[in-house]
N, C-alpha and C. Protein backbone atom coordinates (compact mmCIF):
# COMPACT_ATOMS: atom_id res chain seq x y z
N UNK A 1 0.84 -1.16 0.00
CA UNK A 1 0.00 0.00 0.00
C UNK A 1 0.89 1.23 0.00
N UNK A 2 0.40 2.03 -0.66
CA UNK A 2 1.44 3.83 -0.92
C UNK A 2 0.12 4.45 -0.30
N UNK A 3 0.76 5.12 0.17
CA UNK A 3 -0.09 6.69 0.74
C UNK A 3 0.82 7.72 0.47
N UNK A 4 0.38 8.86 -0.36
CA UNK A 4 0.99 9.80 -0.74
C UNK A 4 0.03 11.13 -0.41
N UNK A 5 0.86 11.26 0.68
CA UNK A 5 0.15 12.75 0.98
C UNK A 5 0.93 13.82 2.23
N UNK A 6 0.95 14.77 2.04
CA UNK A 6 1.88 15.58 2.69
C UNK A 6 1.73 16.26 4.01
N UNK A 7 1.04 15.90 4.45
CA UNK A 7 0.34 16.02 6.17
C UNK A 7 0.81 15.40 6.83
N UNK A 8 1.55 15.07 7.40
CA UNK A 8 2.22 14.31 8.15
C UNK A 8 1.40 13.29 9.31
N UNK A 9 0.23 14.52 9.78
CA UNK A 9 -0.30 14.02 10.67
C UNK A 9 -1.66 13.44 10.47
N UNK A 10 -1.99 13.47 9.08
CA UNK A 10 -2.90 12.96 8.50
C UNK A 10 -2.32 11.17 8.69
N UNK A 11 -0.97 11.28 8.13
CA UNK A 11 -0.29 9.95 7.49
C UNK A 11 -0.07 9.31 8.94
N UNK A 12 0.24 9.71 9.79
CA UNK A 12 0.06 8.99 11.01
C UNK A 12 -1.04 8.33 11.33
N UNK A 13 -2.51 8.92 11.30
CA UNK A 13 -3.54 8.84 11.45
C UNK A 13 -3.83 7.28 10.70
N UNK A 14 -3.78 7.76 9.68
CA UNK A 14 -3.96 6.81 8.06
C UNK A 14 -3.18 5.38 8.54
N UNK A 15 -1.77 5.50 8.63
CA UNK A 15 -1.18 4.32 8.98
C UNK A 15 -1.64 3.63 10.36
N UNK A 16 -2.05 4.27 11.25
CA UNK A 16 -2.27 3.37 12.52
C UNK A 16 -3.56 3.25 12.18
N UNK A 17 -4.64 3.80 11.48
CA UNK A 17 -5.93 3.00 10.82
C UNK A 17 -5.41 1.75 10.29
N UNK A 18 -5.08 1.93 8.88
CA UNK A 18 -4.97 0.76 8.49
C UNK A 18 -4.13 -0.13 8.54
N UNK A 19 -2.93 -0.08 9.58
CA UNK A 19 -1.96 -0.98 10.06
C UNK A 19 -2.78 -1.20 11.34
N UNK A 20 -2.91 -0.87 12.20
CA UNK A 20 -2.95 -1.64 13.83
C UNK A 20 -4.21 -1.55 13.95
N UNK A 21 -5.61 -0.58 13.84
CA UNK A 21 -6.56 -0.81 13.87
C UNK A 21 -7.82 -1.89 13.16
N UNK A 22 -7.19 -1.96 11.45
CA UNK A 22 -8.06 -2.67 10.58
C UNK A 22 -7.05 -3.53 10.29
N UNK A 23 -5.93 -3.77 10.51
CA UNK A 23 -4.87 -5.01 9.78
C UNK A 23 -4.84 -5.38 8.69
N UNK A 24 -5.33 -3.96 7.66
CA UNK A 24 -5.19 -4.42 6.07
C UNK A 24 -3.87 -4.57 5.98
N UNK A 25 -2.98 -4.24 6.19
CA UNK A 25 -1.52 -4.54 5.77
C UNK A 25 -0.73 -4.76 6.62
N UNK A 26 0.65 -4.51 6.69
CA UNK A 26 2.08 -4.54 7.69
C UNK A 26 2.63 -3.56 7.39
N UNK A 27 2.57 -2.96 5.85
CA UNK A 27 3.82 -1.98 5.96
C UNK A 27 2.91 -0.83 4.89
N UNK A 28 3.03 0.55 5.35
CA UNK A 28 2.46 1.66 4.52
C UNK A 28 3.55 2.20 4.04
N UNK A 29 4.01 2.10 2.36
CA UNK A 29 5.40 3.02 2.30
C UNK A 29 4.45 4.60 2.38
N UNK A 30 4.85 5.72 2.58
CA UNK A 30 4.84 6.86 2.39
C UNK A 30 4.95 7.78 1.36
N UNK A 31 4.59 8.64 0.68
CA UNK A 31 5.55 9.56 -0.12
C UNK A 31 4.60 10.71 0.64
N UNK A 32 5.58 11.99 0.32
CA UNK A 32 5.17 13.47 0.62
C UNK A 32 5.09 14.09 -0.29
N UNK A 33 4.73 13.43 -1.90
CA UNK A 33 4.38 14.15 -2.99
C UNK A 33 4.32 13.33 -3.99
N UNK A 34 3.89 13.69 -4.99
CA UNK A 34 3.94 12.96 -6.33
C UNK A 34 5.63 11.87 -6.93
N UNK A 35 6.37 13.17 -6.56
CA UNK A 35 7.65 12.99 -7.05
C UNK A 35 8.24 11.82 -6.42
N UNK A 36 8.20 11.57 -5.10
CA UNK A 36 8.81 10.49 -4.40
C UNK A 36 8.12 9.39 -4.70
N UNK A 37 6.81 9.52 -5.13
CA UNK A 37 6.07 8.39 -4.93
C UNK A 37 6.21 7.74 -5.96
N UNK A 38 6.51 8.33 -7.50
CA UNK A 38 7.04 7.74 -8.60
C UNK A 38 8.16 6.94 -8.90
N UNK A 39 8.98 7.35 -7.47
CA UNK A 39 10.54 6.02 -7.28
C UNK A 39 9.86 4.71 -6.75
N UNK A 40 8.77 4.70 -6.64
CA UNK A 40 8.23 3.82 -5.63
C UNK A 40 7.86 2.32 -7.21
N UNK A 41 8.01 2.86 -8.38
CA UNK A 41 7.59 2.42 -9.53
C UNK A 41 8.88 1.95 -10.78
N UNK A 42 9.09 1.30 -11.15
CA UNK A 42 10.05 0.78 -12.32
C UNK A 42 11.01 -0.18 -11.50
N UNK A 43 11.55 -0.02 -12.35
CA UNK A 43 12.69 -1.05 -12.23
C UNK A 43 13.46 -1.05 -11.34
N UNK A 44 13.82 0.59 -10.70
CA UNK A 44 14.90 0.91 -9.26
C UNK A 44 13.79 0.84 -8.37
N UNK A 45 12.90 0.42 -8.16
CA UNK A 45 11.76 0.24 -6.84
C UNK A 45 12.28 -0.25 -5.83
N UNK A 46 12.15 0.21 -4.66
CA UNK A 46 12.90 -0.84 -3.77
C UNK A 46 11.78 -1.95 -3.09
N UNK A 47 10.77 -1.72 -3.72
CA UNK A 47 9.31 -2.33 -3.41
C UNK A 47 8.68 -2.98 -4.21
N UNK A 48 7.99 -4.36 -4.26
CA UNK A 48 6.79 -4.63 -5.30
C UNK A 48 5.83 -3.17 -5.67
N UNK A 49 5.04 -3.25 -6.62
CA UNK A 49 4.20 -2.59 -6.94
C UNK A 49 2.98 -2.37 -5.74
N UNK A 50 2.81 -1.20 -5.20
CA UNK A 50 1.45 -1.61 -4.28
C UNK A 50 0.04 -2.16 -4.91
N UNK A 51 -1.05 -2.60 -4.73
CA UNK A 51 -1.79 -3.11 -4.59
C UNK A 51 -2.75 -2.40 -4.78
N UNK A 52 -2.43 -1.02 -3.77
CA UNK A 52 -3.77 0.05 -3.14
C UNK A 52 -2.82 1.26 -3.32
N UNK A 53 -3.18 2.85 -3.91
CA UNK A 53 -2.44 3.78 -3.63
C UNK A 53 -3.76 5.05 -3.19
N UNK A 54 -3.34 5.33 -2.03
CA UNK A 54 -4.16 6.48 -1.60
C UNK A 54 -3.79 7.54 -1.69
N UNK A 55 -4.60 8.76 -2.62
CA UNK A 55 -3.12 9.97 -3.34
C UNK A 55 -4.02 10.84 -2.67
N UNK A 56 -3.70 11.89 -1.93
CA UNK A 56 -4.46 13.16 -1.48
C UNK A 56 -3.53 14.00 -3.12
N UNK A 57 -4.47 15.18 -2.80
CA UNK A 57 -4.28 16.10 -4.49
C UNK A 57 -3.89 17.15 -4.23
N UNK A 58 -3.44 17.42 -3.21
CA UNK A 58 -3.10 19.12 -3.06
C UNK A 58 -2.11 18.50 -2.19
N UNK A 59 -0.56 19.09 -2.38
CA UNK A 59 0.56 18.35 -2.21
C UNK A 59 2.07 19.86 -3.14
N UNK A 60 2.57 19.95 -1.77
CA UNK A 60 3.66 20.64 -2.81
C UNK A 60 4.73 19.65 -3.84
N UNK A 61 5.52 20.60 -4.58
CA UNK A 61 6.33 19.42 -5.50
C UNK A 61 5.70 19.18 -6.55
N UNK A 62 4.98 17.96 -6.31
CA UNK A 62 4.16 17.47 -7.05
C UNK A 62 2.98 16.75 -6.54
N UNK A 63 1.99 17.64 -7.39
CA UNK A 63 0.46 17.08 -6.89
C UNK A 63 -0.51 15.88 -7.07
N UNK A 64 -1.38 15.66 -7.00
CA UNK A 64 -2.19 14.16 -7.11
C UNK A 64 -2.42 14.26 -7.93
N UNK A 65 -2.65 15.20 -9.13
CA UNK A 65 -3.24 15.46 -10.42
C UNK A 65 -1.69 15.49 -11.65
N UNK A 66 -0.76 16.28 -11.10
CA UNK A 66 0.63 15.72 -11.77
C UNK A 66 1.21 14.33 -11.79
N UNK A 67 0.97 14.05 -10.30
CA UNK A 67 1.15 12.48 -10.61
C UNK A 67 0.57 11.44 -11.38
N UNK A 68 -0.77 11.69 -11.46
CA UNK A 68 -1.77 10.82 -12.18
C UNK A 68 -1.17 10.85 -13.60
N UNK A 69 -0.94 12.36 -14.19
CA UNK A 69 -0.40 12.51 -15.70
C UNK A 69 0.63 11.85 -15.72
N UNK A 70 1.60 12.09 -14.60
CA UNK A 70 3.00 10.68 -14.65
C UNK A 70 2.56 9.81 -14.63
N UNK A 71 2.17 9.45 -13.57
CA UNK A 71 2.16 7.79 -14.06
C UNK A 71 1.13 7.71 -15.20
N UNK A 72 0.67 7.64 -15.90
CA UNK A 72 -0.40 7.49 -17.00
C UNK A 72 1.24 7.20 -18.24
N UNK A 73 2.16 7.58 -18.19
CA UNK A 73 3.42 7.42 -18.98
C UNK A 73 4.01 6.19 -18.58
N UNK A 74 3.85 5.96 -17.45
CA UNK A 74 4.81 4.44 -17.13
C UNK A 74 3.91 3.32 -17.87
N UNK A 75 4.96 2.18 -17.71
CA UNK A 75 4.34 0.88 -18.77
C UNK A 75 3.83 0.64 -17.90
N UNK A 76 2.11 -0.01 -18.64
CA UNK A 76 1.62 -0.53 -17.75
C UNK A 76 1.59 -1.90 -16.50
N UNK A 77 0.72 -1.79 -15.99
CA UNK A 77 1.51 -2.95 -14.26
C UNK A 77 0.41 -3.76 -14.40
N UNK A 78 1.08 -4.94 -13.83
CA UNK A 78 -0.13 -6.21 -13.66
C UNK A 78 -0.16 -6.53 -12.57
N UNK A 79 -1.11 -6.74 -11.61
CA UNK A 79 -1.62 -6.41 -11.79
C UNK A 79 -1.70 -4.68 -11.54
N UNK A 80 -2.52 -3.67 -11.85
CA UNK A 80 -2.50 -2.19 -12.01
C UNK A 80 -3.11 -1.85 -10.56
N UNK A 81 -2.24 -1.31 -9.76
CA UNK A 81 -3.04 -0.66 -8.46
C UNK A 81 -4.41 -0.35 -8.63
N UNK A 82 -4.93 -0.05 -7.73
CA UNK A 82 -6.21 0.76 -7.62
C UNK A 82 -5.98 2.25 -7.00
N UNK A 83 -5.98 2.78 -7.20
CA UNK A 83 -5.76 4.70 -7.11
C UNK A 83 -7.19 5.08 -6.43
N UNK A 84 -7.37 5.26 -5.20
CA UNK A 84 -8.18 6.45 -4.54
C UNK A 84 -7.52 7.82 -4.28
N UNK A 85 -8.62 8.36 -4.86
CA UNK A 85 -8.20 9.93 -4.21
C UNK A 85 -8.69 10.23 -2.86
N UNK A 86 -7.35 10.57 -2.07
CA UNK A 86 -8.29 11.06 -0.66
C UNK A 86 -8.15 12.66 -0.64
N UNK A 87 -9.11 13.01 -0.40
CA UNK A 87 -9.27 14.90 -0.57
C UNK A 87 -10.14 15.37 0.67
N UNK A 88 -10.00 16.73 0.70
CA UNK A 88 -10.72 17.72 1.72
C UNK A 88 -11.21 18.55 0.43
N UNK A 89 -10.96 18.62 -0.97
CA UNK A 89 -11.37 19.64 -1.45
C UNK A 89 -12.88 19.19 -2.38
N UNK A 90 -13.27 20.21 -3.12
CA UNK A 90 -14.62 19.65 -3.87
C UNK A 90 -14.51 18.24 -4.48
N UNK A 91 -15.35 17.70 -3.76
CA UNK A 91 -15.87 16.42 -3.86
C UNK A 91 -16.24 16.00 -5.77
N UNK A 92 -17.35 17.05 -6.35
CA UNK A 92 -17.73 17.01 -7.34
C UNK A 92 -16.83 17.00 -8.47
N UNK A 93 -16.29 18.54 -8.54
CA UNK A 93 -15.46 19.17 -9.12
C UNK A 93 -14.36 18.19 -9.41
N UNK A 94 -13.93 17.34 -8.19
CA UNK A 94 -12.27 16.39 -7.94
C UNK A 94 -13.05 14.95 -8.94
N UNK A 95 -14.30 14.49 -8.91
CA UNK A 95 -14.63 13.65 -9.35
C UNK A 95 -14.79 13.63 -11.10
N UNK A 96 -15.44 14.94 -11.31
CA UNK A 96 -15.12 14.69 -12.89
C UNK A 96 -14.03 14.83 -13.43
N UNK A 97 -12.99 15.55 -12.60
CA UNK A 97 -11.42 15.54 -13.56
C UNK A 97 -11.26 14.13 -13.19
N UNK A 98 -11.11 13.87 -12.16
CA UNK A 98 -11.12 12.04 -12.45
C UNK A 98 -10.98 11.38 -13.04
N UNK A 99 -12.41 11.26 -13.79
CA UNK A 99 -13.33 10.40 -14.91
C UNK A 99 -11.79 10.30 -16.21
N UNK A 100 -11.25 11.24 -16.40
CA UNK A 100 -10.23 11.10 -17.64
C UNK A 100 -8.75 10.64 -17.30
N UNK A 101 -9.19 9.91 -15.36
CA UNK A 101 -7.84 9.66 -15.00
C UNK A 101 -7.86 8.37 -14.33
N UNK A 102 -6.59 7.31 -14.50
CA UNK A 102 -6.73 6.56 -13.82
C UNK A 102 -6.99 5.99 -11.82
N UNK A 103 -8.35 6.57 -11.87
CA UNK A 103 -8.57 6.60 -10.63
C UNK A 103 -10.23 5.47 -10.44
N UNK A 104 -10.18 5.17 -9.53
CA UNK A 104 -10.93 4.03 -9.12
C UNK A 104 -11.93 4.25 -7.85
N UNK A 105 -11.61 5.55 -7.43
CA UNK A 105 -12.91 5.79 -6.37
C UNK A 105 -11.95 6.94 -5.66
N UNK A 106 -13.04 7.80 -4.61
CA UNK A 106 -12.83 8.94 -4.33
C UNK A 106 -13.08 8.93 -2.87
N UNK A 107 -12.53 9.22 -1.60
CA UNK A 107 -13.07 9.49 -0.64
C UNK A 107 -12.75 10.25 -0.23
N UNK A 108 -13.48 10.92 0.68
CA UNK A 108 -12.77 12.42 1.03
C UNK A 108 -12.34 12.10 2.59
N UNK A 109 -11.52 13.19 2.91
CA UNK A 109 -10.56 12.94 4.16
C UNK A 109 -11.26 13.48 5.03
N UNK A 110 -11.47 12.55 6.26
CA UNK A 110 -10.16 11.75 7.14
C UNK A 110 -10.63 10.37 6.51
N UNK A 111 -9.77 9.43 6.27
CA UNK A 111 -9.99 8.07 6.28
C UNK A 111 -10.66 7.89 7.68
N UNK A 112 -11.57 6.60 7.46
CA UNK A 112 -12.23 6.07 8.80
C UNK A 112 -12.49 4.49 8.69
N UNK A 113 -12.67 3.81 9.60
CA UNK A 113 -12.58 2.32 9.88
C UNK A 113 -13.86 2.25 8.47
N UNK A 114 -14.93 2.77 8.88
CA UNK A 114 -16.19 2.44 7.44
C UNK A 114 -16.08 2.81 6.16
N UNK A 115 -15.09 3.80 6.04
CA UNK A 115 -14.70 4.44 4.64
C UNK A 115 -13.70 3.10 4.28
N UNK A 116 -12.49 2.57 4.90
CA UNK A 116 -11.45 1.69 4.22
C UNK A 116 -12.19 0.46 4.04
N UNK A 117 -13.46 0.33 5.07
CA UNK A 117 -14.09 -1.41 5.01
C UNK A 117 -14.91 -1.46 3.80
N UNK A 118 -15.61 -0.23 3.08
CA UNK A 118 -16.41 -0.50 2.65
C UNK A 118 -15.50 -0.51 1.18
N UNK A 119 -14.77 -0.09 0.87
CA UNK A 119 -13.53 0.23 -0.29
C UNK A 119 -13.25 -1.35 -0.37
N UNK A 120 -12.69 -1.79 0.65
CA UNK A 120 -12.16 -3.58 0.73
C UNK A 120 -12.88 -4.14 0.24
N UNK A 121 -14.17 -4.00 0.81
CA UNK A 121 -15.20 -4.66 0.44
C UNK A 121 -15.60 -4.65 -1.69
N UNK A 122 -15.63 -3.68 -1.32
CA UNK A 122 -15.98 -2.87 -3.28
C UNK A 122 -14.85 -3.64 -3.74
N UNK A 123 -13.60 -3.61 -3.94
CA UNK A 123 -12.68 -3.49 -4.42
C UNK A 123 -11.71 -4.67 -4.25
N UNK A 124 -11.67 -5.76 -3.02
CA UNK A 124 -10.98 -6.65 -2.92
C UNK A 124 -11.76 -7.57 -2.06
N UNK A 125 -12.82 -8.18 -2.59
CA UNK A 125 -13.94 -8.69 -1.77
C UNK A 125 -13.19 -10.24 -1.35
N UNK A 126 -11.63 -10.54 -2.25
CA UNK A 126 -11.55 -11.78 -1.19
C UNK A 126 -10.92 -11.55 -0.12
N UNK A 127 -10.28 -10.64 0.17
CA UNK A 127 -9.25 -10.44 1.33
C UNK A 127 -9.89 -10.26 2.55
């Protein structure tokens, strides 16, 4: 799982949700922007491909919406993450630029135990 988002204290939050509270995973890599999170991809990865990437969109460096245009350039992955956007900003507005991006569902921030269960559920109904 990647979580890319630049709050620090959001990402705290986020990781002890879904590490120690819900036990979707063991390990959350991090990025604090677009840019880092793109080493996280090719061939110098020091990681498998994640699974799940949770991108908040407003991010210095590079944003959730620059990143999306990057990666949309890398070869494609098998299997291909699933990309949520997590946002505080317009809900609507964030959803139709979307639609022309590889993204797979939208929730808006704070993550919560019913927001990640019901995503699992949608999205990886054997796990």
């Amino acid at each position: 799982m990647l979580l890319i988002d630049d709050d620090s204290t959001a990402n705290f939050l986020h990781q002890l949700l879904l590490q120690k509270t819900l036990c979707v995973t063991e390990r959350v890599l991090v990025a604090e922007n677009g840019q880092q999170a793109l080493a996280q991809f090719g061939p110098g990865a020091a990681s498998p491909t994640p699974q799940l990437i949770l991108l908040d969109l407003n991010m210095p460096v590079m944003n959730g919406w620059e990143f999306l245009a990057a990666y949309q350039q890398l070869p494609p992955m098998t299997p291909r993450p699933l990309i949520v956007l997590l946002s505080s900003s317009d809900h609507d507005l964030a959803q139709a630029r979307a639609q022309q991006l590889p993204v797979d569902a939208f929730l808006p921030k704070p993550l919560t135990r019913e927001k990640v269960q019901k995503l699992l559920e949608q999205h990886f109904p054997s796990s």
